[in-house]
Structure formats: structure tokens, C-alpha cells
PDB file of N, CA and C in Angstrom:
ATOM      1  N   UNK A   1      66.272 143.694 168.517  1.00  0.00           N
ATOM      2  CA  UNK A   1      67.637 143.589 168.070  1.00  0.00           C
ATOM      3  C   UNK A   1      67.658 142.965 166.682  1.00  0.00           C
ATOM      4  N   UNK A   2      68.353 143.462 165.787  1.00  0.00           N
ATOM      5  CA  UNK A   2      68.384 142.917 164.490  1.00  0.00           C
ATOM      6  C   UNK A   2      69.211 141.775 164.483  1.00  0.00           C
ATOM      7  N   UNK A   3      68.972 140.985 163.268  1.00  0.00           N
ATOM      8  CA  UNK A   3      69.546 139.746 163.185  1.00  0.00           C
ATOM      9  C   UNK A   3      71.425 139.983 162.632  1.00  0.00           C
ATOM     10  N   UNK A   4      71.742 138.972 163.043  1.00  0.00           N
ATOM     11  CA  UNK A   4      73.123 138.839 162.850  1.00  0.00           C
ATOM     12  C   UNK A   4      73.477 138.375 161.550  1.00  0.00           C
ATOM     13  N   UNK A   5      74.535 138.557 161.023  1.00  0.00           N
ATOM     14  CA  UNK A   5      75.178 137.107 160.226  1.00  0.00           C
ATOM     15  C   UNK A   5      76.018 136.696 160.541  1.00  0.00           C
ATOM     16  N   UNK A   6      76.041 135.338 160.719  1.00  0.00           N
ATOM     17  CA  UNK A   6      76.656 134.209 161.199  1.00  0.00           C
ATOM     18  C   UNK A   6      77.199 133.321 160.232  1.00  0.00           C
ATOM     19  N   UNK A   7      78.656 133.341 159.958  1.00  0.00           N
ATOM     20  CA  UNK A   7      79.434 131.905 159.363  1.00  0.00           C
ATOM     21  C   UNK A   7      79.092 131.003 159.922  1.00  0.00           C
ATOM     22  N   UNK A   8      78.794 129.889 159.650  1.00  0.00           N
ATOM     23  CA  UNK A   8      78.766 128.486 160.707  1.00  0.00           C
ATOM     24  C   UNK A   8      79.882 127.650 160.358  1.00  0.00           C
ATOM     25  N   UNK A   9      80.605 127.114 161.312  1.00  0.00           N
ATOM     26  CA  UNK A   9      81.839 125.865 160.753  1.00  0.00           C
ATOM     27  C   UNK A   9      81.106 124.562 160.530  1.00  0.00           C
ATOM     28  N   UNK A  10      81.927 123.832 160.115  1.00  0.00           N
ATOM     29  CA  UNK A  10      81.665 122.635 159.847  1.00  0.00           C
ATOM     30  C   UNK A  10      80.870 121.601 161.199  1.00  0.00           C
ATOM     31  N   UNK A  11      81.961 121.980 162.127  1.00  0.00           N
ATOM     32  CA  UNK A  11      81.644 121.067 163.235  1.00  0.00           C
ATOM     33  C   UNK A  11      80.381 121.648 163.735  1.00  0.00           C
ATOM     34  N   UNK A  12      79.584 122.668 163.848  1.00  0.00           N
ATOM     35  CA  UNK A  12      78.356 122.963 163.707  1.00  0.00           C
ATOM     36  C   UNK A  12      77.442 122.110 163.345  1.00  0.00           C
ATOM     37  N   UNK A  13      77.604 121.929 161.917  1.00  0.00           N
ATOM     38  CA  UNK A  13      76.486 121.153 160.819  1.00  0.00           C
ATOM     39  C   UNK A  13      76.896 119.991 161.355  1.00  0.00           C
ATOM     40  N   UNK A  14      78.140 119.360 161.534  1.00  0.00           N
ATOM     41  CA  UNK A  14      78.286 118.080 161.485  1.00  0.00           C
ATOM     42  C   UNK A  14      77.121 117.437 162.884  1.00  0.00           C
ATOM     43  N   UNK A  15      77.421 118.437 163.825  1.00  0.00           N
ATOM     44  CA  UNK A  15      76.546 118.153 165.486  1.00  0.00           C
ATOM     45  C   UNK A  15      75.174 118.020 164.885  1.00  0.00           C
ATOM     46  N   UNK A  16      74.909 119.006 164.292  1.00  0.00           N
ATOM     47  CA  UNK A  16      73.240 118.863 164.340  1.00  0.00           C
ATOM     48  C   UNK A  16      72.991 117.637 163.295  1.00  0.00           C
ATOM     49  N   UNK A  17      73.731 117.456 162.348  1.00  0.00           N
ATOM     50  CA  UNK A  17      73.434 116.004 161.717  1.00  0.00           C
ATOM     51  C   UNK A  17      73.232 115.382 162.059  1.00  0.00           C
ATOM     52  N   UNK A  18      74.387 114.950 163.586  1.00  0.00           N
ATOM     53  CA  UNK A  18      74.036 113.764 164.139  1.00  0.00           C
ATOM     54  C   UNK A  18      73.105 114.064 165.345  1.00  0.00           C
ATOM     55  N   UNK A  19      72.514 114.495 165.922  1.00  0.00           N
ATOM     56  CA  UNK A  19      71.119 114.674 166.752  1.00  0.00           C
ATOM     57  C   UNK A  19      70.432 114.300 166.453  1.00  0.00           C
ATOM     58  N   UNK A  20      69.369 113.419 167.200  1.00  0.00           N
ATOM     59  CA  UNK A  20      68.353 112.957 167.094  1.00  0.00           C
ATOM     60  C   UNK A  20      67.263 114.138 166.821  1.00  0.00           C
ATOM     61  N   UNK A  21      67.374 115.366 167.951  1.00  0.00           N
ATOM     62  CA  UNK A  21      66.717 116.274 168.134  1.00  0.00           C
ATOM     63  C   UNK A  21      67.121 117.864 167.698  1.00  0.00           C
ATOM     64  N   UNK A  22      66.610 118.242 166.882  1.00  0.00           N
ATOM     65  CA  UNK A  22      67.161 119.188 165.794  1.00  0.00           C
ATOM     66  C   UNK A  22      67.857 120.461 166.960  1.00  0.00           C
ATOM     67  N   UNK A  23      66.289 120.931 167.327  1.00  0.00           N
ATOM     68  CA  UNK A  23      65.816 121.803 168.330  1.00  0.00           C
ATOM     69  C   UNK A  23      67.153 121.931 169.802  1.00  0.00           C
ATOM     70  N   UNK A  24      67.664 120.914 169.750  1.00  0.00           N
ATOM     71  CA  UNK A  24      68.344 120.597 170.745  1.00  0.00           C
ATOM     72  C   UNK A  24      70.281 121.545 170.739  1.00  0.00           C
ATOM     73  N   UNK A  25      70.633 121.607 168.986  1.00  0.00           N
ATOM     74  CA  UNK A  25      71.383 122.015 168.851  1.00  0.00           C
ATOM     75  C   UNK A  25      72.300 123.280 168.609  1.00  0.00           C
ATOM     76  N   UNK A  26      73.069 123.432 168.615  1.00  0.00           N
ATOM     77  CA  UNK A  26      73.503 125.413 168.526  1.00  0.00           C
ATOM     78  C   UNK A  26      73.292 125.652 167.174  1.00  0.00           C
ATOM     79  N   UNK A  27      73.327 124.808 166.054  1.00  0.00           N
ATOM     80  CA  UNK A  27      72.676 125.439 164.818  1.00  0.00           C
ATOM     81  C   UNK A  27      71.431 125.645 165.173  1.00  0.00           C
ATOM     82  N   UNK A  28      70.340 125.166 165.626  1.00  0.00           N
ATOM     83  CA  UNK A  28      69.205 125.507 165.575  1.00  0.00           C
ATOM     84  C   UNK A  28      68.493 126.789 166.364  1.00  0.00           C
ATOM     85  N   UNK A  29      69.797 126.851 167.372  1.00  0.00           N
ATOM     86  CA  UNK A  29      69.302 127.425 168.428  1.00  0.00           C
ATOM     87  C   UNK A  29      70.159 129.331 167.739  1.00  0.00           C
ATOM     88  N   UNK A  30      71.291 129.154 166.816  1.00  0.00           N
ATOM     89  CA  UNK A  30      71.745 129.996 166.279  1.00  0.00           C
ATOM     90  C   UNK A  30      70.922 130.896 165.123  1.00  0.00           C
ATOM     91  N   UNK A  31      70.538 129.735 163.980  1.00  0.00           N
ATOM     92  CA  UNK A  31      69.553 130.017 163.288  1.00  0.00           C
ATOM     93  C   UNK A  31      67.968 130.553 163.303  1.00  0.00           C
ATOM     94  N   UNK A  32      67.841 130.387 164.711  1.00  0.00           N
ATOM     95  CA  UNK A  32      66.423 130.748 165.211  1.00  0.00           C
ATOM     96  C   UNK A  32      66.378 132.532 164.832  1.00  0.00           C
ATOM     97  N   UNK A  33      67.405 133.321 165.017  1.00  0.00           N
ATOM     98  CA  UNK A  33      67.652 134.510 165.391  1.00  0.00           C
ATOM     99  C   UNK A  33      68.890 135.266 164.682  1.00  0.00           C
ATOM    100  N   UNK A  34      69.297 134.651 163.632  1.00  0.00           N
ATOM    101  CA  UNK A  34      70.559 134.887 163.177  1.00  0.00           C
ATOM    102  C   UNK A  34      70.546 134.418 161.376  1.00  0.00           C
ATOM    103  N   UNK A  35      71.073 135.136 160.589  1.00  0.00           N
ATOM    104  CA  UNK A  35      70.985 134.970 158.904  1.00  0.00           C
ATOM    105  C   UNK A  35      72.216 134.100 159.023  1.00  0.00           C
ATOM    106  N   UNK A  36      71.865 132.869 158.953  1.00  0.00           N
ATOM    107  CA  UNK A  36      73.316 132.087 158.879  1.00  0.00           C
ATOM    108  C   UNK A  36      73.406 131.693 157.587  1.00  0.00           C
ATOM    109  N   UNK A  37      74.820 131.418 157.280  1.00  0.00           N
ATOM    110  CA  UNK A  37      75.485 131.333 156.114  1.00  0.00           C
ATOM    111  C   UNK A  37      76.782 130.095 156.189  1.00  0.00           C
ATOM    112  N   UNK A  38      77.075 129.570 155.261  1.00  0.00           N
ATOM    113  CA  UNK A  38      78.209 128.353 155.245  1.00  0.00           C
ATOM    114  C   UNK A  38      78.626 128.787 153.694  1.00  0.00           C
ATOM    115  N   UNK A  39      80.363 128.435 153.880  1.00  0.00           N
ATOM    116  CA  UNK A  39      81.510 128.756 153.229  1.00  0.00           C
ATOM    117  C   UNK A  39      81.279 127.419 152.292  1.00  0.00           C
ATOM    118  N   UNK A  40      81.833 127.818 151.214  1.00  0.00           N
ATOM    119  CA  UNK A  40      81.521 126.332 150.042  1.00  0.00           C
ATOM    120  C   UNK A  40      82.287 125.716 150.546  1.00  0.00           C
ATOM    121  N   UNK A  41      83.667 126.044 150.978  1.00  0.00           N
ATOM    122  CA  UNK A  41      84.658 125.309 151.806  1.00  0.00           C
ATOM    123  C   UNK A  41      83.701 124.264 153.048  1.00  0.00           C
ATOM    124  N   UNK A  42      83.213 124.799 153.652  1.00  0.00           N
ATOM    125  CA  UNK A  42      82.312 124.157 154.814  1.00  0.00           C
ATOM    126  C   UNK A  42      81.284 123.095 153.418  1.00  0.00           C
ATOM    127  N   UNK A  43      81.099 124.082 152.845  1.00  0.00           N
ATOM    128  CA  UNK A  43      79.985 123.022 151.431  1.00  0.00           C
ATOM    129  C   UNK A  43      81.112 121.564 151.370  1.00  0.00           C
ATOM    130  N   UNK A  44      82.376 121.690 150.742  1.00  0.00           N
ATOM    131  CA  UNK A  44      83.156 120.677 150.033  1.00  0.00           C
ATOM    132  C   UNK A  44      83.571 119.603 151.275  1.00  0.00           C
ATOM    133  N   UNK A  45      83.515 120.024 152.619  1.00  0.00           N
ATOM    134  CA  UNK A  45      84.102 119.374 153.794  1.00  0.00           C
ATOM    135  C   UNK A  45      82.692 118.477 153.790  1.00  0.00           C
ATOM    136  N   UNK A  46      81.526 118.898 153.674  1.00  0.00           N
ATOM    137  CA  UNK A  46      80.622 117.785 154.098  1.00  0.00           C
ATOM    138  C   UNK A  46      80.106 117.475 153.058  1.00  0.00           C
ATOM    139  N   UNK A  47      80.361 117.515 151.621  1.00  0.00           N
ATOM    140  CA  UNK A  47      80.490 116.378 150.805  1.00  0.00           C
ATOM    141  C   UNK A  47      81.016 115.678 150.757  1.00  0.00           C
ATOM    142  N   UNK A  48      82.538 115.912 150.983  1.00  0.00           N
ATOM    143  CA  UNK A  48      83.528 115.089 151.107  1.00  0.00           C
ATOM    144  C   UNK A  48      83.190 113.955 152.035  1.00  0.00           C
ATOM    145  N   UNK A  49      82.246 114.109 152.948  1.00  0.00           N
ATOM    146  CA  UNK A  49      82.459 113.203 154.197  1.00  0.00           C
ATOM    147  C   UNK A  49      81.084 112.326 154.184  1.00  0.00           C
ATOM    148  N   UNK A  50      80.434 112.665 153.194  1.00  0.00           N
ATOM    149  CA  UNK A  50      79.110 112.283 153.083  1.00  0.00           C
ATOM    150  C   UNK A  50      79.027 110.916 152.204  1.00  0.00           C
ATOM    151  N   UNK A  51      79.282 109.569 152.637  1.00  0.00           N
ATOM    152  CA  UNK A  51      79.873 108.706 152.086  1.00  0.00           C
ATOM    153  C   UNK A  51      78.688 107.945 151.870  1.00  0.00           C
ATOM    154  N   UNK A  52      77.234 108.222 151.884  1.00  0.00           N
ATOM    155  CA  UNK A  52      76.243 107.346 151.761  1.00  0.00           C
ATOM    156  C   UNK A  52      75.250 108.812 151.261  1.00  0.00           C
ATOM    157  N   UNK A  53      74.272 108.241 149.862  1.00  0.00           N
ATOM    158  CA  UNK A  53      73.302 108.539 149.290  1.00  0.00           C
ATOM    159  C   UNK A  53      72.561 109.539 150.100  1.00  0.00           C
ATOM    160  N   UNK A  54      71.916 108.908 151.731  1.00  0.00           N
ATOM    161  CA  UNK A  54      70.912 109.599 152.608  1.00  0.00           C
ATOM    162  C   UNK A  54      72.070 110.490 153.019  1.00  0.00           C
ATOM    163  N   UNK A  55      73.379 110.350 153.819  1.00  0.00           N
ATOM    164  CA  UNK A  55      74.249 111.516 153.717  1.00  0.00           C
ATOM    165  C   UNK A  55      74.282 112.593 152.690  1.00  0.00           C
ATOM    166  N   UNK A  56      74.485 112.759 151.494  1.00  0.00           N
ATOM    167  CA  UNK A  56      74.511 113.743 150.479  1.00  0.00           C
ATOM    168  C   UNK A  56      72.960 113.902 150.562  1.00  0.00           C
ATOM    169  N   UNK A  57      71.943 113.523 150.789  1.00  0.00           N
ATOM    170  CA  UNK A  57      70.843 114.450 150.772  1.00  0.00           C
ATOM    171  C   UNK A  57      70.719 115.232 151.938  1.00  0.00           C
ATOM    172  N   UNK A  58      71.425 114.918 153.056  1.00  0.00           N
ATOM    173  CA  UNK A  58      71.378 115.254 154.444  1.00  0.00           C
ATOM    174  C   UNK A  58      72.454 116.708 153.807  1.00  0.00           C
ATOM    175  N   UNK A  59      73.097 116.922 153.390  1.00  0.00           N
ATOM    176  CA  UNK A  59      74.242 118.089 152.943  1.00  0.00           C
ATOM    177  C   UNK A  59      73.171 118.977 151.910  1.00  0.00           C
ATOM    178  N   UNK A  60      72.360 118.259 150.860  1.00  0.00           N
ATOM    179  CA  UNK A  60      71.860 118.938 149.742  1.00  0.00           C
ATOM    180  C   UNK A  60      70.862 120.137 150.614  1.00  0.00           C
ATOM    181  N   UNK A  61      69.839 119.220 151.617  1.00  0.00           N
ATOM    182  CA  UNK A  61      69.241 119.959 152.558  1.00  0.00           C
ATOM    183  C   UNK A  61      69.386 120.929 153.370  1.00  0.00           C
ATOM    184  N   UNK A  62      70.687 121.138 154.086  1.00  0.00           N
ATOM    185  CA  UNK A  62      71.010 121.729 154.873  1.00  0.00           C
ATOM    186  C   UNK A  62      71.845 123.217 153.631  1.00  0.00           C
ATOM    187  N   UNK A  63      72.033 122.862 152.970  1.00  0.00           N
ATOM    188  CA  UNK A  63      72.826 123.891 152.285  1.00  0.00           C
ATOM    189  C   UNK A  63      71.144 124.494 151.318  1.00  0.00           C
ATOM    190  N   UNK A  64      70.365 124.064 151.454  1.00  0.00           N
ATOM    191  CA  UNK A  64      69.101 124.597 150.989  1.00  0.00           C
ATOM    192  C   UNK A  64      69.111 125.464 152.804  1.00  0.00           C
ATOM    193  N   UNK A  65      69.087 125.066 153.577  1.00  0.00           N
ATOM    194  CA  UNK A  65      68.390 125.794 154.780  1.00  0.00           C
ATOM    195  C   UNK A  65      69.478 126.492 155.042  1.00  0.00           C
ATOM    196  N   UNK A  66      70.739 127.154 155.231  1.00  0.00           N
ATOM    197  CA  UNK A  66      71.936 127.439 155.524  1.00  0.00           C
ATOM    198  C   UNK A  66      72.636 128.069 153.862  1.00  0.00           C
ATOM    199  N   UNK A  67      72.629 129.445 153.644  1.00  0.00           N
ATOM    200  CA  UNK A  67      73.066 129.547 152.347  1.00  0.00           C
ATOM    201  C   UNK A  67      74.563 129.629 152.439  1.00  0.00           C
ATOM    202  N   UNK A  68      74.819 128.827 151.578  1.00  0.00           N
ATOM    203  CA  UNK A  68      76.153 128.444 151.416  1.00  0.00           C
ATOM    204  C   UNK A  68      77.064 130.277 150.559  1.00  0.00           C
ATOM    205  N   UNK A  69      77.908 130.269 150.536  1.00  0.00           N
ATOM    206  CA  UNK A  69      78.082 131.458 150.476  1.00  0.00           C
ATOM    207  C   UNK A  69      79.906 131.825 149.678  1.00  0.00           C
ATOM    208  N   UNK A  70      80.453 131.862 148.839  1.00  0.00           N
ATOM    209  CA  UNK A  70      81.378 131.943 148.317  1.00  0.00           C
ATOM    210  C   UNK A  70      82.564 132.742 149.251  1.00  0.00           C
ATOM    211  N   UNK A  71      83.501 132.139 149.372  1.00  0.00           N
ATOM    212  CA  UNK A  71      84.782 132.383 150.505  1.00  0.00           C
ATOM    213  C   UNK A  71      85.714 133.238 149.943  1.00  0.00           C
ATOM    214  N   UNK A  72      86.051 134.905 150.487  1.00  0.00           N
ATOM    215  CA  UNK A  72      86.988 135.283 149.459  1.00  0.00           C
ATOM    216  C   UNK A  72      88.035 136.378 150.982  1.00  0.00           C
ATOM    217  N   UNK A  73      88.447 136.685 151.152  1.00  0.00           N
ATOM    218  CA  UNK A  73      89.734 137.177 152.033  1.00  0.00           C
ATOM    219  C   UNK A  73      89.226 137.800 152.660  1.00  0.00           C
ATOM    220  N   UNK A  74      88.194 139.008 152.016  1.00  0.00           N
ATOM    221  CA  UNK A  74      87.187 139.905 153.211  1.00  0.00           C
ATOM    222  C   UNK A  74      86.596 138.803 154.337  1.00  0.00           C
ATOM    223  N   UNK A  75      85.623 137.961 153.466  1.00  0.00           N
ATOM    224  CA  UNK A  75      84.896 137.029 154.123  1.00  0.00           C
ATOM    225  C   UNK A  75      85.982 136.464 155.428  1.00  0.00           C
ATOM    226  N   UNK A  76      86.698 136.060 155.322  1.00  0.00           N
ATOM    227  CA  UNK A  76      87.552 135.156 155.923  1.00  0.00           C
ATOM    228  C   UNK A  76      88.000 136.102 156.985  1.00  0.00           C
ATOM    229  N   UNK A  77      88.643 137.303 156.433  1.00  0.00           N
ATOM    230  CA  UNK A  77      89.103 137.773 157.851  1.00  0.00           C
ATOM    231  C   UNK A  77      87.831 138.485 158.485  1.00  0.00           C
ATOM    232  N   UNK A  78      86.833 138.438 158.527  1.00  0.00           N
ATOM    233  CA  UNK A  78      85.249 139.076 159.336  1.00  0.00           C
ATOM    234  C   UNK A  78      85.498 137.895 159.629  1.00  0.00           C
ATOM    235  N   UNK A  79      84.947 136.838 159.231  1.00  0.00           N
ATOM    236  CA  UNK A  79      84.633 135.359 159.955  1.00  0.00           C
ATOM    237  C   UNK A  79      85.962 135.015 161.041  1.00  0.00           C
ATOM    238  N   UNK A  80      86.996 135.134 161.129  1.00  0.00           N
ATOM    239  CA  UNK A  80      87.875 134.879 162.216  1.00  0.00           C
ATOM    240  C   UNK A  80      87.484 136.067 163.301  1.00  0.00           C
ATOM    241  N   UNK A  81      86.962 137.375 162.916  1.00  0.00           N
ATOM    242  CA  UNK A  81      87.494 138.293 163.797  1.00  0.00           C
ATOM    243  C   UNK A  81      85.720 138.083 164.823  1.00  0.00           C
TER     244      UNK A  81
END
């Protein structure tokens, strides 16, 4: 079966941030098998929230592993539907 693409929301990234155990979470377990992608919007929500140094590298990282991906009306209505 070919791979998917997958928007991921915020509350996604935010879960696996906080896990101890990467492996454990639906990003990981999504990404195993799936071209996932995050909305700069999803980018600006977890900068915004990233209120400590090791936080913003924890965002710089994940948007290296997760390509962040420019949000435009097509995008948006595929990603709801």
C-alpha cells in the first residue's frame, strides 16, 4: 500500500513532545508509514508556545522531521475533508 499524506495538528506534536517515549505516540506511529506534513500555522502555534530555549529547539527539530508545508484553501479544504 502506498504511503499517505498526512496533515498533522498541533495537538499531535504537542503529545509526542511531551512523551517520555517517542515510539509510544500517534505521531510516531503515523509517521512510520505515512509522508507527514505540518501547516506553518501548526509551525507558528508551537513557536508561539515554546517559551524556553530547549522548547524552540524541540519545534526547530520536529519541523526538520515533519515538513512544514505552506497553508492555502486547497490545502485546507483536503485537510478537513
Amino acid at each position: 500500500m502506498a504511503a499517505e499524506n498526512v496533515l498533522i495538528d498541533t495537538s499531535v506534536i504537542i503529545d509526542f513532545l511531551r512523551k517520555k517515549d517517542k515510539r509510544k505516540t500517534l505521531l510516531w506511529k503515523i509517521k512510520t508509514d505515512n509522508n507527514c506534513y505540518l501547516s506553518v500555522i501548526t509551525l507558528f502555534e508551537l513557536y508561539a508556545g515554546a517559551t524556553t530555549d530547549i522548547k524552540r529547539l524541540d519545534v526547530d527539530k520536529i519541523s526538520a522531521w515533519v515538513q512544514p508545508i505552506d497553508l492555502d484553501a486547497a490545502i485546507a479544504s483536503r485537510a478537513a475533508a
